[in-house]
Protein backbone atom coordinates (compact mmCIF):
# COMPACT_ATOMS: atom_id res chain seq x y z
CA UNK A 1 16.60 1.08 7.32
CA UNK A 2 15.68 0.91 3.55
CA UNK A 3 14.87 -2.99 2.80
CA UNK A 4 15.12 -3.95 -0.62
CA UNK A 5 11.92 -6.45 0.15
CA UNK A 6 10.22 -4.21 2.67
CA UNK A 7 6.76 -3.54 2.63
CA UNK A 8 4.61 -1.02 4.54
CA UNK A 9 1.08 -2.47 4.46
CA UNK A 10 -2.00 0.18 4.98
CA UNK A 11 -4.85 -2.18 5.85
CA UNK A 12 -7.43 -1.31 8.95
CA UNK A 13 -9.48 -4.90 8.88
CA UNK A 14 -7.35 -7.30 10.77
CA UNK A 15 -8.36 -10.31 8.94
CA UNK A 16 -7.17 -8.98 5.32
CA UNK A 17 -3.87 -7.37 7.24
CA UNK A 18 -3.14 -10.83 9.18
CA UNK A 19 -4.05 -13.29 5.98
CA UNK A 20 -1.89 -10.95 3.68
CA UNK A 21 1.18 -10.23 5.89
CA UNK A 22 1.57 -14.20 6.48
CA UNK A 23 1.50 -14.96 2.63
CA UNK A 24 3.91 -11.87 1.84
CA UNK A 25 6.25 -12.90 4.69
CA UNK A 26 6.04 -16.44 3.11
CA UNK A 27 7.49 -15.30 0.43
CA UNK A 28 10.80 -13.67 1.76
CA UNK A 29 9.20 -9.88 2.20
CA UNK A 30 9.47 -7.84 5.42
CA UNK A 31 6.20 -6.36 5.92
CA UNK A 32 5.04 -3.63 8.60
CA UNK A 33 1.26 -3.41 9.60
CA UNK A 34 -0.55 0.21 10.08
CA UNK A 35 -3.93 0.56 10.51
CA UNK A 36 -4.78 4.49 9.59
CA UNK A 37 -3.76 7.56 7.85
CA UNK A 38 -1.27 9.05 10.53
CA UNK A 39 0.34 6.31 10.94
CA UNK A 40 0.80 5.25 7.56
CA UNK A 41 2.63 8.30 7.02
CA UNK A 42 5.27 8.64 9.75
CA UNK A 43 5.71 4.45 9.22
CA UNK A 44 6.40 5.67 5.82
CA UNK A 45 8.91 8.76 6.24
CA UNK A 46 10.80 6.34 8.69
CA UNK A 47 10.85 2.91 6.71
CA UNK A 48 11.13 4.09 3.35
CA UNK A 49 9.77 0.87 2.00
CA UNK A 50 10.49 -0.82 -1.09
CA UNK A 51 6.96 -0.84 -1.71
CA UNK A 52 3.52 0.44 -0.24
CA UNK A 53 0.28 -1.16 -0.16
CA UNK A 54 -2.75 0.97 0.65
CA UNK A 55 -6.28 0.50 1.69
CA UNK A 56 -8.86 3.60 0.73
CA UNK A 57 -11.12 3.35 3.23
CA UNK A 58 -9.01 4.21 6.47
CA UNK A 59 -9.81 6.12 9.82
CA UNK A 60 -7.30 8.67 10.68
CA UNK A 61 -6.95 10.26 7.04
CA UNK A 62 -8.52 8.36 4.21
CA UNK A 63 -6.44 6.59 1.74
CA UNK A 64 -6.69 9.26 -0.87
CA UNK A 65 -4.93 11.88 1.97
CA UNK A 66 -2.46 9.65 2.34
CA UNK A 67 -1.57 8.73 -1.29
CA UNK A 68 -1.39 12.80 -1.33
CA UNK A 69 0.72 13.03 1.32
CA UNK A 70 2.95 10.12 -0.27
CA UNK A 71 3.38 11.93 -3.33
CA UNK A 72 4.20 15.53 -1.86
CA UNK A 73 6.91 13.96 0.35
CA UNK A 74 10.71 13.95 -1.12
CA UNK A 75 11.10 11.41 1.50
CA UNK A 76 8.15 9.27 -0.06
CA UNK A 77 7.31 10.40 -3.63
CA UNK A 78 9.37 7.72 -5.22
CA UNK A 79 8.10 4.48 -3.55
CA UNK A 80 5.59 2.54 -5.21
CA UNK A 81 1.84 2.15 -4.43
CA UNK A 82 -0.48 -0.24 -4.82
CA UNK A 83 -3.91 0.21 -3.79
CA UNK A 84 -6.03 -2.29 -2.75
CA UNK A 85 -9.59 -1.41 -2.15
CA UNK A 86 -13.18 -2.59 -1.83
CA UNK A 87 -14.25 0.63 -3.37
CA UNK A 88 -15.95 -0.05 -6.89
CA UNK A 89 -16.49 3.65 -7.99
CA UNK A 90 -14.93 4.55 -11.53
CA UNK A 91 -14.38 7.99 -10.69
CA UNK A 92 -12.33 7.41 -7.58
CA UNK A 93 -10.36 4.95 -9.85
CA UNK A 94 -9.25 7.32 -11.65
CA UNK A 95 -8.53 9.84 -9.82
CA UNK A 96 -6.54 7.52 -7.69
CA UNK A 97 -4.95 6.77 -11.02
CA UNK A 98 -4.43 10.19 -11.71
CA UNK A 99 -2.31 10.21 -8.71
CA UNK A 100 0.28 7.64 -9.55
CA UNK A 101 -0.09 4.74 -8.22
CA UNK A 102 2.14 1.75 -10.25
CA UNK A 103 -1.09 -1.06 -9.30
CA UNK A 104 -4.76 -0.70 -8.63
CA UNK A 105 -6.59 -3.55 -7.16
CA UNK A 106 -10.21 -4.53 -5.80
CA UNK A 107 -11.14 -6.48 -2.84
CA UNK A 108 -11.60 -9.42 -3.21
CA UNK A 109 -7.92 -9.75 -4.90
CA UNK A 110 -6.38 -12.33 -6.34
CA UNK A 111 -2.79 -13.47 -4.34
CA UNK A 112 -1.17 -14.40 -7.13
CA UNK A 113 -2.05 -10.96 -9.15
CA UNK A 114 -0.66 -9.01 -6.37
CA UNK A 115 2.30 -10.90 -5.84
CA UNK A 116 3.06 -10.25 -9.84
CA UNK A 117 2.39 -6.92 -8.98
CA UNK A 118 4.91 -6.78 -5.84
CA UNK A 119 7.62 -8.48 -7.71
CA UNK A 120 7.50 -6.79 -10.58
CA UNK A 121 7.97 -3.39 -9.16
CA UNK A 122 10.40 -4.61 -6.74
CA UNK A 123 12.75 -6.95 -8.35
């Protein structure tokens, strides 16, 4: 099931999941909406995206759990992450940083920086 344009999406406000799934479909990417922790995880061990894109704040397991969990996984260590957060806290920046993620972002985003972002790390 590994997509060479597949993206798991980790985003629990529908309006910022619906708006950003049309625009990444748009341009030719298969994209799979989760809304928490748990289930960004097994959507993860079973996709095996090309790419992930990950909210902090999340019920079920915050983001930071789950970027954790992504890294500790053979399954999932090597996909990329980009988070994408409303969070403006230096510290958890870096320690999110500290974590490896290949893009960092803050709500409100700009498209067209995180479509450089996607295509860069998946083309």
């Amino acid at each position: 099931m590994e997509g060479e344009r597949r993206i798991l999406l980790v985003e629990d406000e529908d309006d910022i999941a619906i708006l950003l799934s049309r625009r990444l479909e748009s341009e030719g990417y298969s994209v799979t909406r989760v809304a928490d922790g748990v289930q960004a995880m097994q959507a993860a061990m079973r996709l095996r995206p090309s790419l992930i894109i990950l909210d902090l704040m999340l019920p079920g397991g915050g983001g930071l759990s789950v970027l954790r969990k992504i890294r500790r996984s053979y399954l999932t260590q090597s996909i990329p992450v980009i988070v994408l957060t409303g969070m403006q806290d230096d510290d958890h920046k870096k320690q999110v940083i500290e974590f490896g993620v290949e893009g960092y972002l803050q709500k409100p985003y700009d498209p067209a920086e995180l479509l450089a972002s996607i295509e860069g790390l998946i083309e």
